[in-house]
C-alpha atoms as a PDB file:
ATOM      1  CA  UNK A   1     103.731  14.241  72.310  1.00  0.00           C
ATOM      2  CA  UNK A   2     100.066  15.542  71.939  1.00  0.00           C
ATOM      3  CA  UNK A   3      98.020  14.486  68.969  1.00  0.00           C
ATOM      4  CA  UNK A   4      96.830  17.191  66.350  1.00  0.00           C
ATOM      5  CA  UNK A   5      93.743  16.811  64.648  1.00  0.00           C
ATOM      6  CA  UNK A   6      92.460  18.513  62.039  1.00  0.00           C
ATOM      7  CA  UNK A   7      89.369  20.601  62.133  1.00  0.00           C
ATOM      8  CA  UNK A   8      87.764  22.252  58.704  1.00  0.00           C
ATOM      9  CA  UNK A   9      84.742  24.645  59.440  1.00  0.00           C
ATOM     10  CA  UNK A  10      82.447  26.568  56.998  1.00  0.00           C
ATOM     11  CA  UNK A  11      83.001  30.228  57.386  1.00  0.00           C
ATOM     12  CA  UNK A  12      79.414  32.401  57.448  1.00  0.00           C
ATOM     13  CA  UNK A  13      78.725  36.123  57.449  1.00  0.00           C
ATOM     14  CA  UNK A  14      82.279  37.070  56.664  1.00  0.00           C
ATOM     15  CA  UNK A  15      83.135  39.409  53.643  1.00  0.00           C
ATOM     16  CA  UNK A  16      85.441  41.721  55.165  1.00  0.00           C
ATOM     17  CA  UNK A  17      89.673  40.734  53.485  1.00  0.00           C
ATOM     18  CA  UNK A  18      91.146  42.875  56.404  1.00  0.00           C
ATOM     19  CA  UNK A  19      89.202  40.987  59.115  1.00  0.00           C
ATOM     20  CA  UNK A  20      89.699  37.733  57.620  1.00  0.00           C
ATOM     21  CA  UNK A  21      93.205  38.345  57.912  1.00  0.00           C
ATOM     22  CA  UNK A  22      92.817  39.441  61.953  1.00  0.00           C
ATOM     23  CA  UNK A  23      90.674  36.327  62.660  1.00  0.00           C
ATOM     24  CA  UNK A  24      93.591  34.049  61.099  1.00  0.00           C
ATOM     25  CA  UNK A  25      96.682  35.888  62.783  1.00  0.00           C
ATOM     26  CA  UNK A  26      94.635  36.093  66.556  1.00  0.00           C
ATOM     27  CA  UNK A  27      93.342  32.480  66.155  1.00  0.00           C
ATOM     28  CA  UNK A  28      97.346  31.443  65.293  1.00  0.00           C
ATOM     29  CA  UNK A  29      98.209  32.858  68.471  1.00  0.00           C
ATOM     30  CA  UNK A  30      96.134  30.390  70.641  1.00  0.00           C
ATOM     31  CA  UNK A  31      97.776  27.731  72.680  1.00  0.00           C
ATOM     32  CA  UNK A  32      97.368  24.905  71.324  1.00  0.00           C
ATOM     33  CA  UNK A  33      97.363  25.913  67.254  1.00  0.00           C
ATOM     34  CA  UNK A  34      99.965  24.770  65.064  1.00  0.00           C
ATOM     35  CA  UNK A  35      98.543  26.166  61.842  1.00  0.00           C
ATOM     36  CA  UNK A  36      95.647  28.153  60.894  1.00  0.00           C
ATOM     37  CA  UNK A  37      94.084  29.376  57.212  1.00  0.00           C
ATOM     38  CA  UNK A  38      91.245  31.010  56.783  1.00  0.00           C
ATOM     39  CA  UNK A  39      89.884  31.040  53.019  1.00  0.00           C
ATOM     40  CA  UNK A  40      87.404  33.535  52.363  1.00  0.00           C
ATOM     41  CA  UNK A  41      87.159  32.672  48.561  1.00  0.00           C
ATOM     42  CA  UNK A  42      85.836  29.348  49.958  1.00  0.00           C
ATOM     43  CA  UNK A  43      84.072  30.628  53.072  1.00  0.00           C
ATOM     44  CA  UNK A  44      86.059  28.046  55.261  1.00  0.00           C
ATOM     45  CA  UNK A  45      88.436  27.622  58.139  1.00  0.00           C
ATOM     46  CA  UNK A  46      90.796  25.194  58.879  1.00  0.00           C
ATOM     47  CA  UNK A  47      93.449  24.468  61.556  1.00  0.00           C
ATOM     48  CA  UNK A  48      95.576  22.326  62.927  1.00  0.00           C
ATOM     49  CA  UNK A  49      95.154  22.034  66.799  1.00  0.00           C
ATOM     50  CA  UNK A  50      95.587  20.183  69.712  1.00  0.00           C
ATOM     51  CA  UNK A  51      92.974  17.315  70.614  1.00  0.00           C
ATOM     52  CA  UNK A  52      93.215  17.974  74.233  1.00  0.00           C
ATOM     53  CA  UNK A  53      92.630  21.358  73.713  1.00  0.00           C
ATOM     54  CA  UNK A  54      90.047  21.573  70.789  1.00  0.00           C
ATOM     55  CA  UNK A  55      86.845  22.708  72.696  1.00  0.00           C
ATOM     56  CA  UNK A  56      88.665  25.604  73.988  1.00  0.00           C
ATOM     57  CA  UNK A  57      90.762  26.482  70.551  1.00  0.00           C
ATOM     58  CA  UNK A  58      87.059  26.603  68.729  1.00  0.00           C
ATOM     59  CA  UNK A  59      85.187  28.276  71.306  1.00  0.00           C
ATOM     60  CA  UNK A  60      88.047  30.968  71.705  1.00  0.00           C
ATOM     61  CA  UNK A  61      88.422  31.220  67.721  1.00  0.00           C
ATOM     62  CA  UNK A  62      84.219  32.010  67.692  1.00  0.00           C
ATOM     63  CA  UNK A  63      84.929  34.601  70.060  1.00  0.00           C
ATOM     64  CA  UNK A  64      87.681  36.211  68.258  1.00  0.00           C
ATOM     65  CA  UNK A  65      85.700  36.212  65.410  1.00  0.00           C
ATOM     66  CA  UNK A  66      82.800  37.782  66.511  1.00  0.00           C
ATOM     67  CA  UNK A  67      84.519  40.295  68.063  1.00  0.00           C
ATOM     68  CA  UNK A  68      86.805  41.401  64.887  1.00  0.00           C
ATOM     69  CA  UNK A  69      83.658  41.761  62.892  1.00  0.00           C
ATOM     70  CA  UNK A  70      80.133  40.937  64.359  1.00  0.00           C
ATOM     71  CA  UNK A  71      78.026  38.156  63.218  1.00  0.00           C
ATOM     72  CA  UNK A  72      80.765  35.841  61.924  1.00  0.00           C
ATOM     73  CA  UNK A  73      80.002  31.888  62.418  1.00  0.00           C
ATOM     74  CA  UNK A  74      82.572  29.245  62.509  1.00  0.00           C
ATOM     75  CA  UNK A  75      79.798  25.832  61.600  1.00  0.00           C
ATOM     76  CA  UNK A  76      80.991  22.901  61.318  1.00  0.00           C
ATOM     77  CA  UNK A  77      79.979  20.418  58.473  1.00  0.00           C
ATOM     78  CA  UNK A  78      78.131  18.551  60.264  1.00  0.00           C
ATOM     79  CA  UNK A  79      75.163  20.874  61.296  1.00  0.00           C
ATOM     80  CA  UNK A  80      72.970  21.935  58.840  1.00  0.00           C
ATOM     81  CA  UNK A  81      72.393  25.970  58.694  1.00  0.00           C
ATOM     82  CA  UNK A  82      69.343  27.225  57.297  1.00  0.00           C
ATOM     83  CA  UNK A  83      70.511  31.360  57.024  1.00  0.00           C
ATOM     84  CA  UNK A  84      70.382  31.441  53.448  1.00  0.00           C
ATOM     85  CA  UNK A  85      66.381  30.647  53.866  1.00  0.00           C
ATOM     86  CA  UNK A  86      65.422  33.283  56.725  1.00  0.00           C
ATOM     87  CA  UNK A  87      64.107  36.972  55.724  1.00  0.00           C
ATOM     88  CA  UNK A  88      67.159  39.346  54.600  1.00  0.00           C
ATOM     89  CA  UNK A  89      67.229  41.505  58.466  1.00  0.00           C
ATOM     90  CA  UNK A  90      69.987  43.446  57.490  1.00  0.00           C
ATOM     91  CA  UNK A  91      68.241  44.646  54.251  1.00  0.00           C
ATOM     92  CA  UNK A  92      65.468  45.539  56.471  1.00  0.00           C
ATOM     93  CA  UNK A  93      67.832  47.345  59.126  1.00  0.00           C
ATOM     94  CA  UNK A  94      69.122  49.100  56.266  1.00  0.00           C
ATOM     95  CA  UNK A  95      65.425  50.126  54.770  1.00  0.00           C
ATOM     96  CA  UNK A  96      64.798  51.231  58.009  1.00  0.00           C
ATOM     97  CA  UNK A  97      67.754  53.262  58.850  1.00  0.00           C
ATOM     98  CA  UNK A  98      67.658  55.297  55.836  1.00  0.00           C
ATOM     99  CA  UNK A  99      64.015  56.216  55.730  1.00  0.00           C
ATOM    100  CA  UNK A 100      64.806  57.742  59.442  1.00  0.00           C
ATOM    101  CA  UNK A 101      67.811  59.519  57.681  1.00  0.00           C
ATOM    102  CA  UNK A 102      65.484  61.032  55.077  1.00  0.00           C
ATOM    103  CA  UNK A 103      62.124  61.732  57.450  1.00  0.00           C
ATOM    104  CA  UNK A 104      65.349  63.799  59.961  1.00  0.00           C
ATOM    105  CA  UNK A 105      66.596  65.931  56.444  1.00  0.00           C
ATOM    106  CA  UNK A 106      62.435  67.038  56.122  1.00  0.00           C
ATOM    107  CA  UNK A 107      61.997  67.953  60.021  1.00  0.00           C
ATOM    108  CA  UNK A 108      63.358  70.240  62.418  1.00  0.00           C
ATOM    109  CA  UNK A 109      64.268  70.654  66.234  1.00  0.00           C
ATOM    110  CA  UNK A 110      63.859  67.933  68.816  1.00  0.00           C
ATOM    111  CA  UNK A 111      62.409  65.414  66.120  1.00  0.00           C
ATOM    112  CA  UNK A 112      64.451  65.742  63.746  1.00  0.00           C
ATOM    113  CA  UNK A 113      67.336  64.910  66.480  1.00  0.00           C
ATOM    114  CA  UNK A 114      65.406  62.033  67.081  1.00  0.00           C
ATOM    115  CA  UNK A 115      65.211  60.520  63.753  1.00  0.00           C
ATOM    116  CA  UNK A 116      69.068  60.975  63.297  1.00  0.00           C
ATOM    117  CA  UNK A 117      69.820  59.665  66.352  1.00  0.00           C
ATOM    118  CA  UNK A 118      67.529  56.614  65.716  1.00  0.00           C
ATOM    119  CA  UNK A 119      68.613  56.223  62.011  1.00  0.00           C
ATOM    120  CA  UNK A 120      72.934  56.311  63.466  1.00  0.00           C
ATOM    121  CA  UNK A 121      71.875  53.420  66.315  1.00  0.00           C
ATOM    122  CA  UNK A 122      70.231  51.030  64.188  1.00  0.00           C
ATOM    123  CA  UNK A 123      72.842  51.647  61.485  1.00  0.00           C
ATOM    124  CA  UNK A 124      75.725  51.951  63.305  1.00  0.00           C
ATOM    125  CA  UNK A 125      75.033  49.675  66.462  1.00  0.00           C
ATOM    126  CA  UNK A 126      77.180  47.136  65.417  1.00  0.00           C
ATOM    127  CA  UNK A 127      80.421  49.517  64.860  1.00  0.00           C
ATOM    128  CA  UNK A 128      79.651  50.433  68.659  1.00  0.00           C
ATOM    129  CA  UNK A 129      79.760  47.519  69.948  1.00  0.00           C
ATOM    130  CA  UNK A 130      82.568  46.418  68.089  1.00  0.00           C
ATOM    131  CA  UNK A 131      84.699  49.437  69.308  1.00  0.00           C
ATOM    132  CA  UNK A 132      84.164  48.578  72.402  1.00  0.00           C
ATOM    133  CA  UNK A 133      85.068  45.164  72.401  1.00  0.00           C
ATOM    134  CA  UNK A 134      88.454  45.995  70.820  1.00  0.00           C
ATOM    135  CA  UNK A 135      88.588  48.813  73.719  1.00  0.00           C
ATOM    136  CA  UNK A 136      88.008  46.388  76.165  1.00  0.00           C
ATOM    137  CA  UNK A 137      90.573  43.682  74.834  1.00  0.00           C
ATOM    138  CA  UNK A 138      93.314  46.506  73.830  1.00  0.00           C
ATOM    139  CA  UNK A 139      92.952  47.284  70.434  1.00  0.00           C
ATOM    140  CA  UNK A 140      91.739  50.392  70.268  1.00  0.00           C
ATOM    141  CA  UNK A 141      93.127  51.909  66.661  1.00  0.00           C
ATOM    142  CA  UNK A 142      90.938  50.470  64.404  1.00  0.00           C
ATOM    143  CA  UNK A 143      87.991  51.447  61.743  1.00  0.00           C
ATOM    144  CA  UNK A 144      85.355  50.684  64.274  1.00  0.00           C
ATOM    145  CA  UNK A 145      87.767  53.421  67.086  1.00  0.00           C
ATOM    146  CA  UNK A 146      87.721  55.712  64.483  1.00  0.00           C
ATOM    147  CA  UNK A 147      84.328  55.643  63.110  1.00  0.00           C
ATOM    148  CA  UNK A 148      82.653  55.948  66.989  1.00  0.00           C
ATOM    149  CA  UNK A 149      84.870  58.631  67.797  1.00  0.00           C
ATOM    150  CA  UNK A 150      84.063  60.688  64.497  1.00  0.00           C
ATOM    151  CA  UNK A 151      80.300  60.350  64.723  1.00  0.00           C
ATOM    152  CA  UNK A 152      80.206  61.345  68.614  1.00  0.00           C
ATOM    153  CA  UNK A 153      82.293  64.422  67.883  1.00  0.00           C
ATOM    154  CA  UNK A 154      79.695  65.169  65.318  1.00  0.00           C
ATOM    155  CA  UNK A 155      76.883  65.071  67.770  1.00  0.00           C
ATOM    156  CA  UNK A 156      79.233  66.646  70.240  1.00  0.00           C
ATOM    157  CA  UNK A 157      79.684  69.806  68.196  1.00  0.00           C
ATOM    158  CA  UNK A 158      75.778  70.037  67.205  1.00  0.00           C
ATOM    159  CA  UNK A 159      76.350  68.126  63.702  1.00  0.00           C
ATOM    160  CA  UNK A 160      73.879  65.276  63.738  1.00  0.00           C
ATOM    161  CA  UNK A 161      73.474  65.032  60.248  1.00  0.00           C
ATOM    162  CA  UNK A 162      76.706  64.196  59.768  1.00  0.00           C
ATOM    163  CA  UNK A 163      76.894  61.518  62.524  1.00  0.00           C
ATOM    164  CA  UNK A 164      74.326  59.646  61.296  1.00  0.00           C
ATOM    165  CA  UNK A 165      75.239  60.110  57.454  1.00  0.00           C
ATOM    166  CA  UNK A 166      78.264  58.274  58.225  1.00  0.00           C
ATOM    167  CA  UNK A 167      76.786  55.195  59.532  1.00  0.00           C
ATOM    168  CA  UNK A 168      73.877  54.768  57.020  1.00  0.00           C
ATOM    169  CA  UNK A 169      76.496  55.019  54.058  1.00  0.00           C
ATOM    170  CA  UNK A 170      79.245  52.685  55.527  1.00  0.00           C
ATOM    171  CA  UNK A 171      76.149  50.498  56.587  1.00  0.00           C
ATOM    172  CA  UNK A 172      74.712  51.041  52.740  1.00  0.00           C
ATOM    173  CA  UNK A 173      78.375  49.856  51.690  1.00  0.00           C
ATOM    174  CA  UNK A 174      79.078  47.005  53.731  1.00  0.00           C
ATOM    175  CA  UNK A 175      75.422  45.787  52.656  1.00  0.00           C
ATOM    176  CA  UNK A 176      76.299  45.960  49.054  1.00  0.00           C
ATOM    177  CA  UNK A 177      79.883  44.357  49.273  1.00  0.00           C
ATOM    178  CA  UNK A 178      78.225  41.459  51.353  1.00  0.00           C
ATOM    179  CA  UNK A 179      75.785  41.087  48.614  1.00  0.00           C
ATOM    180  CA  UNK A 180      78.525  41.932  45.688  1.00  0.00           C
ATOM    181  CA  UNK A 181      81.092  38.840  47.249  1.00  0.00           C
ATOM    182  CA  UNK A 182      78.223  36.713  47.691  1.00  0.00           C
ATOM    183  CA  UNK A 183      77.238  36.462  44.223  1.00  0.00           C
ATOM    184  CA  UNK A 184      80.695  36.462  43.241  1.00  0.00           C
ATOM    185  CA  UNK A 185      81.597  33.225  45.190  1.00  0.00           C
ATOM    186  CA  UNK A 186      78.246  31.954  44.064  1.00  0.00           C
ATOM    187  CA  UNK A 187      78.504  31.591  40.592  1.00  0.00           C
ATOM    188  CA  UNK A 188      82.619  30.648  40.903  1.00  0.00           C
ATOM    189  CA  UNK A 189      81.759  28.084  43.812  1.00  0.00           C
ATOM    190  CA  UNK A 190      79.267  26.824  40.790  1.00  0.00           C
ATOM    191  CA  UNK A 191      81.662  27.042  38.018  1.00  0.00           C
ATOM    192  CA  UNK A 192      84.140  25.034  40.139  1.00  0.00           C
ATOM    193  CA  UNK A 193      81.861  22.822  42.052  1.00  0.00           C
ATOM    194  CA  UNK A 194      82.805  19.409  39.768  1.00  0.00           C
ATOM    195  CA  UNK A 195      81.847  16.854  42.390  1.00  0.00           C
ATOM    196  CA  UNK A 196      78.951  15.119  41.200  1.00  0.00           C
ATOM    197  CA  UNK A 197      79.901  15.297  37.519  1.00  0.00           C
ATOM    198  CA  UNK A 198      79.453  12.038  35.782  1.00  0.00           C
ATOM    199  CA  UNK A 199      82.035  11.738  32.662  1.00  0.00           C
ATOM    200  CA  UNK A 200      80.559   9.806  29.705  1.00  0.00           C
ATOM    201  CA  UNK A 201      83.219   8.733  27.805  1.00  0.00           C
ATOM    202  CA  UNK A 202      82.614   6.673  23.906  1.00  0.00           C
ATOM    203  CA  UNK A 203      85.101   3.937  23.840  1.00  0.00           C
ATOM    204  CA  UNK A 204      84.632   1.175  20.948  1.00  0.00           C
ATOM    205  CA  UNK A 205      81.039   2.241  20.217  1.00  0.00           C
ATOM    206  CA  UNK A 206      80.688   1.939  24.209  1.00  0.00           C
ATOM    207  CA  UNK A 207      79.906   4.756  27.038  1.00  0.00           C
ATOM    208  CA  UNK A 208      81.393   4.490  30.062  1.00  0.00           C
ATOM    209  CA  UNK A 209      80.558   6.590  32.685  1.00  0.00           C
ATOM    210  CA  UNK A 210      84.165   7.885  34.417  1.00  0.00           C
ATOM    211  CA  UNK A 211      85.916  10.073  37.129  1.00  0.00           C
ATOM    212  CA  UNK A 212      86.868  13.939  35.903  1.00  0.00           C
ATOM    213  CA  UNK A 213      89.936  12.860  36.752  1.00  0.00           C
ATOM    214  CA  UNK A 214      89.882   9.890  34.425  1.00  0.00           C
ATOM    215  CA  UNK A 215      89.732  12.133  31.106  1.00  0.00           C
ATOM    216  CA  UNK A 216      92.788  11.621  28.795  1.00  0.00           C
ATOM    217  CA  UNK A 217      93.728  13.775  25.885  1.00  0.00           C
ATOM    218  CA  UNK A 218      91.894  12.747  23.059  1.00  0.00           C
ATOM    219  CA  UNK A 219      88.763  10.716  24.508  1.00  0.00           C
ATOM    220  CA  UNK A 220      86.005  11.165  23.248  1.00  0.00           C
ATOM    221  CA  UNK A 221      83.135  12.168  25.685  1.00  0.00           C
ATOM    222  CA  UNK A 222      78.881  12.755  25.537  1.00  0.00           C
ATOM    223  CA  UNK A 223      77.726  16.103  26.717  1.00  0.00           C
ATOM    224  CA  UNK A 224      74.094  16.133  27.315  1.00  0.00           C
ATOM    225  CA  UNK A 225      71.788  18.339  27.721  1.00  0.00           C
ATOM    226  CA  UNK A 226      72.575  20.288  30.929  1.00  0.00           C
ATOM    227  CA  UNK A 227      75.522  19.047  31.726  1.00  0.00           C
ATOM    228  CA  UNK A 228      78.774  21.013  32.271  1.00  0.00           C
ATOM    229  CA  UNK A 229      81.925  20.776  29.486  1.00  0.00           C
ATOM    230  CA  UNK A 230      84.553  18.645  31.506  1.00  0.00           C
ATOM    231  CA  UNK A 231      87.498  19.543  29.653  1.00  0.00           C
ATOM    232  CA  UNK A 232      88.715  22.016  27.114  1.00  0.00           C
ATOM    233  CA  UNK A 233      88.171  20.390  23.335  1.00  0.00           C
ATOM    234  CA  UNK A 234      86.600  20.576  19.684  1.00  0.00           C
ATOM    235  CA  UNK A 235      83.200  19.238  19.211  1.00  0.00           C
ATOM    236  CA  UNK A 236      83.271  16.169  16.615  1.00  0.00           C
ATOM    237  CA  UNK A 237      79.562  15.501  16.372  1.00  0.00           C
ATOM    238  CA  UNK A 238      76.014  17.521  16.118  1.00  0.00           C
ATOM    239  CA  UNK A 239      75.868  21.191  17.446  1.00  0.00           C
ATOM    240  CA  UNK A 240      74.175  22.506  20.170  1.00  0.00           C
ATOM    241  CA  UNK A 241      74.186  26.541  22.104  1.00  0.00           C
ATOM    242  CA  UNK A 242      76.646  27.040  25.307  1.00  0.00           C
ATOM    243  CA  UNK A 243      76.220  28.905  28.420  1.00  0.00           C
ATOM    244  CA  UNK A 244      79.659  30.422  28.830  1.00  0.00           C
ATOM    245  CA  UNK A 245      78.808  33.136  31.010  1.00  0.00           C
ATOM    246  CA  UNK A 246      80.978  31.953  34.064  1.00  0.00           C
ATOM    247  CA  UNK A 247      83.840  31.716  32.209  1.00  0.00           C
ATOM    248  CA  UNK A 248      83.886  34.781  29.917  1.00  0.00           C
ATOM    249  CA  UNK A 249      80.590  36.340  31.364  1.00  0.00           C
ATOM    250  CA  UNK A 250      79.033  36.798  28.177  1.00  0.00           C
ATOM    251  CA  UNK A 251      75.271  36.408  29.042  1.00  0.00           C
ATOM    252  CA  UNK A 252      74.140  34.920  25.396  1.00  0.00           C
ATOM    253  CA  UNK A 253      74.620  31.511  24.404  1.00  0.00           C
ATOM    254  CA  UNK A 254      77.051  30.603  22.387  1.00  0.00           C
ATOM    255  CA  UNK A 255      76.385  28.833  18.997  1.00  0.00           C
ATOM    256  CA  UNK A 256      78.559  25.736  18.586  1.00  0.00           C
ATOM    257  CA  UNK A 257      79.303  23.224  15.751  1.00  0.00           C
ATOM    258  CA  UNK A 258      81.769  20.395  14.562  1.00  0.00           C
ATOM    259  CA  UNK A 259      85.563  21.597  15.029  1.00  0.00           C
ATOM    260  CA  UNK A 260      84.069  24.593  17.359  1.00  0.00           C
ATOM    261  CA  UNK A 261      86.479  25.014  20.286  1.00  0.00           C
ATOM    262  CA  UNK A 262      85.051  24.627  23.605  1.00  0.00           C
ATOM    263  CA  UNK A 263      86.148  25.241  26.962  1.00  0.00           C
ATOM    264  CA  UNK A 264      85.509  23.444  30.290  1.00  0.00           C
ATOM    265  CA  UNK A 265      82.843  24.732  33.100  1.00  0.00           C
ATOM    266  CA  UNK A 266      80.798  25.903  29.582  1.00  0.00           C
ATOM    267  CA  UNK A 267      76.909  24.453  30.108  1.00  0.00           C
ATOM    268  CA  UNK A 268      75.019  22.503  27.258  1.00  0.00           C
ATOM    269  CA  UNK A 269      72.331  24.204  26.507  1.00  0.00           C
ATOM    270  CA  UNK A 270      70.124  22.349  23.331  1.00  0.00           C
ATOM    271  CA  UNK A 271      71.191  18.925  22.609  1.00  0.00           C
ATOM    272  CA  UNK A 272      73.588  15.915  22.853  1.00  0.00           C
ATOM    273  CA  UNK A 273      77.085  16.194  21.166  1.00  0.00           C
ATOM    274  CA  UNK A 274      80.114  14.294  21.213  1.00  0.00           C
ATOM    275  CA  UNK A 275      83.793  16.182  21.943  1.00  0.00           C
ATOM    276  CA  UNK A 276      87.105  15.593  21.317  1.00  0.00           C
ATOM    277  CA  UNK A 277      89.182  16.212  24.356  1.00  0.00           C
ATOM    278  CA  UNK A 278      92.543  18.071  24.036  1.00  0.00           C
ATOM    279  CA  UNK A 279      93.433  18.774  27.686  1.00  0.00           C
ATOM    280  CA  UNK A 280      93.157  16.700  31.174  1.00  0.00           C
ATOM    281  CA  UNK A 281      91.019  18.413  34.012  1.00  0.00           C
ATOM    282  CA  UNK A 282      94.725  19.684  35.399  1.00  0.00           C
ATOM    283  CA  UNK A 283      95.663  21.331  32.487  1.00  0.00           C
ATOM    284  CA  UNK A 284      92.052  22.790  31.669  1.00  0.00           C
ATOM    285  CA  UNK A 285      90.548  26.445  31.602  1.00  0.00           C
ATOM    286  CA  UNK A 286      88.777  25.766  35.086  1.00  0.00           C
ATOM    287  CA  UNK A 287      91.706  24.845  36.855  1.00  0.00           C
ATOM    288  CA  UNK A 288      93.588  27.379  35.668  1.00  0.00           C
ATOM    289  CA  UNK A 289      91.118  29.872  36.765  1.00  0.00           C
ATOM    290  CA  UNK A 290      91.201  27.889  40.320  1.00  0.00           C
ATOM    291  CA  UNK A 291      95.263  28.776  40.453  1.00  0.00           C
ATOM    292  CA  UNK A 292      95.182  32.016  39.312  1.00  0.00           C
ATOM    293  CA  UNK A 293      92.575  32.478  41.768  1.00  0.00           C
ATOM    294  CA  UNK A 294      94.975  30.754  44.684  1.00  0.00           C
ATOM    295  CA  UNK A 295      97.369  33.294  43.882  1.00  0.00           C
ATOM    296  CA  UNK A 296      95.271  36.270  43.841  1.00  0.00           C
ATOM    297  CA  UNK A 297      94.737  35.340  47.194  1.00  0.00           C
ATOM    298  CA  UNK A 298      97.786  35.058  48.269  1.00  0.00           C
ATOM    299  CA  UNK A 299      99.132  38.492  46.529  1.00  0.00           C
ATOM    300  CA  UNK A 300      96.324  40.090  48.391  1.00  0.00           C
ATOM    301  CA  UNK A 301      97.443  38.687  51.541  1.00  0.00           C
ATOM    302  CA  UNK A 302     100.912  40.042  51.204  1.00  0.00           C
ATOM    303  CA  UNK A 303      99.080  43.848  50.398  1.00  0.00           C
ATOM    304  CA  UNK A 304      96.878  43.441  53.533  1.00  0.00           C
ATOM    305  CA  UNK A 305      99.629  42.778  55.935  1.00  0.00           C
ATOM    306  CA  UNK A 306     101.549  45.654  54.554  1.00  0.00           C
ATOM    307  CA  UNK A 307      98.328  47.909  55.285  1.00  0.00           C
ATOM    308  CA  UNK A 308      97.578  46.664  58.719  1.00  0.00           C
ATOM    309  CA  UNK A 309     101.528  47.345  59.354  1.00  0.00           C
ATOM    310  CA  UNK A 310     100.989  50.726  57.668  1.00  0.00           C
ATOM    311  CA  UNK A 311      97.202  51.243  59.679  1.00  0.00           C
ATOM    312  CA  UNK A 312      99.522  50.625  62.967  1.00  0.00           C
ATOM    313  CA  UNK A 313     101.258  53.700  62.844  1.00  0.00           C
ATOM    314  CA  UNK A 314      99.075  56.003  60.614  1.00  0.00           C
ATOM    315  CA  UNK A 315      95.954  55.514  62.821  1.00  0.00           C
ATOM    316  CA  UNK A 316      97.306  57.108  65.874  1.00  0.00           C
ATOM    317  CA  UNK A 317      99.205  59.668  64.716  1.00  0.00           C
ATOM    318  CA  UNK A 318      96.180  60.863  62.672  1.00  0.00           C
ATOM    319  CA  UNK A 319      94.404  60.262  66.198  1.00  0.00           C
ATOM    320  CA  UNK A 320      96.744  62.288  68.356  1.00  0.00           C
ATOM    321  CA  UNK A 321      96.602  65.320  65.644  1.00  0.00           C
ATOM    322  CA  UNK A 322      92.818  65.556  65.348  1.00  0.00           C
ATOM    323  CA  UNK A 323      93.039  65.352  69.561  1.00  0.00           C
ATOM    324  CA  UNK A 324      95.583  68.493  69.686  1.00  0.00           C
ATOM    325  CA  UNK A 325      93.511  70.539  66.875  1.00  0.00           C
ATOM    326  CA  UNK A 326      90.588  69.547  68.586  1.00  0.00           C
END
């Protein structure tokens, strides 16, 4: 029997539900893959594979990825990527592309052609590409299909406005939704990152410094200055002004004060105080946000499949009826 190993990856330049879900289902099919789960909440893959065959599982999952939506990285923890740092291209893509749009709108004839046409290729190179990818590999009814097809009938039939209208605002959209699910994962990944929190926990006029896990219902813990709230609980001693923002997204602090309630993943903003705990870490407001979240996920999955089923059928009917008007 062949050994299985198993391989967790950090998942970059992927915002996109619907593709997340294609990666996962094509990479599942792959000789060799026993189970596959792609998380794009926490921007990471992981699967269950072969050892004999793990060099060509990854190198075939990179592919599939790039070709269901462009750009995508599978890295593995290991290497050290430095994206995050470089200048923002696509913003400048997208600056680019729509200034064409505009300058095309103000002029007329030949250059005006020529400023659409420019502002739809820089814009919408990618959808292209992607198109024909899918064409070449047999999927052909997909967003990318349709959007190609739609924009070169509006050239076709002398509308070049149009064509290139289409691309700038999908490529306007997808540039804000990147950005929008960016932040988003940001500040939860930072709400729920707990993995170099230090506990300090008062025990018989002593502080011990403990695991999150370690917190019991009614110890008594130090909160300094800084620090996250571990646990839900009532503050026993001094008072001090919370950040709360990433749990209830109120953006000013919250005043605080001997038999306040508190919640974990709250920040200490002003000075030391001691709390009461009344829950564990399992049973706290974080980790119920990190289930509810789990299962948000997993409702959405169950939508998504019953779209692409749906996107199966509707896709070429709505192709074959545009062909016959047409």
């Amino acid at each position: 029997m062949s050994k299985t190993v198993k391989i967790s990856m950090e998942v970059k330049n992927l915002d996109c539900a619907n593709c997340a879900l294609k990666i996962e289902n094509e990479i599942s099919q792959l000789d060799g893959v026993q189970l596959v789960s792609l998380n794009l909440m926490s921007d990471t893959l992981k699967i269950i594979l072969d050892e004999k065959k793990k060099t060509e599982i990854l190198k075939q999952s990179q592919l599939i990825a790039d070709r269901v939506e462009p750009g995508t990285k599978f890295i593995s923890r290991e290497e050290t990527d430095h994206q995050e740092s470089k200048v923002d291209i696509e913003l400048i893509k997208l600056l680019v592309s729509i200034s064409l749009f505009i300058l095309g709108i103000f002029t007329n004839g030949n250059l005006q052609l020529s400023f659409f046409v420019a502002s739809y290729l820089i814009s919408g190179y990618k959808v292209l590409l992607t198109a024909l990818k899918n064409l070449k590999s047999g999927v052909i009814f997909d967003e990318n299909f349709l959007m190609s097809i739609a924009t070169m009938g509006a050239f076709s039939i002398g509308e070049p406005l149009e064509a290139a209208a289409v691309m700038v605002f999908y490529n306007v959209g997808e540039y804000l939704q990147h950005k929008a699910v960016t932040r988003s994962k940001k500040n939860i990944l930072d709400l729920l990152d707990n993995r170099n929190m230090v506990i300090h926990r008062l025990e018989n006029g002593v502080l011990q410094d403990i695991d999150l896990n370690d917190v019991q219902v009614d110890d008594v813990l130090e909160i300094r200055v800084g620090e996250k709230i571990p646990v839900d609980g009532y503050i026993i001693q001094s008072e001090t002004s919370l950040d709360t923002k990433a749990i209830t997204g109120e953006s000013l602090p919250v005043y605080v004060q001997p038999d306040s309630y508190v919640v974990s993943g709250s920040i200490n903003l002003d000075r030391v105080v001691l709390m009461k705990a009344s829950t564990t870490y399992q049973n706290s407001t974080t980790a119920q946000i990190v289930e509810a979240m789990k299962e948000a996920s997993d409702k959405r999955a169950d939508t998504e499949k019953m779209i692409g089923k749906f996107a199966r059928i509707y896709t070429p009917i709505v192709v074959l009826i545009a062909t016959i008007i047409a």
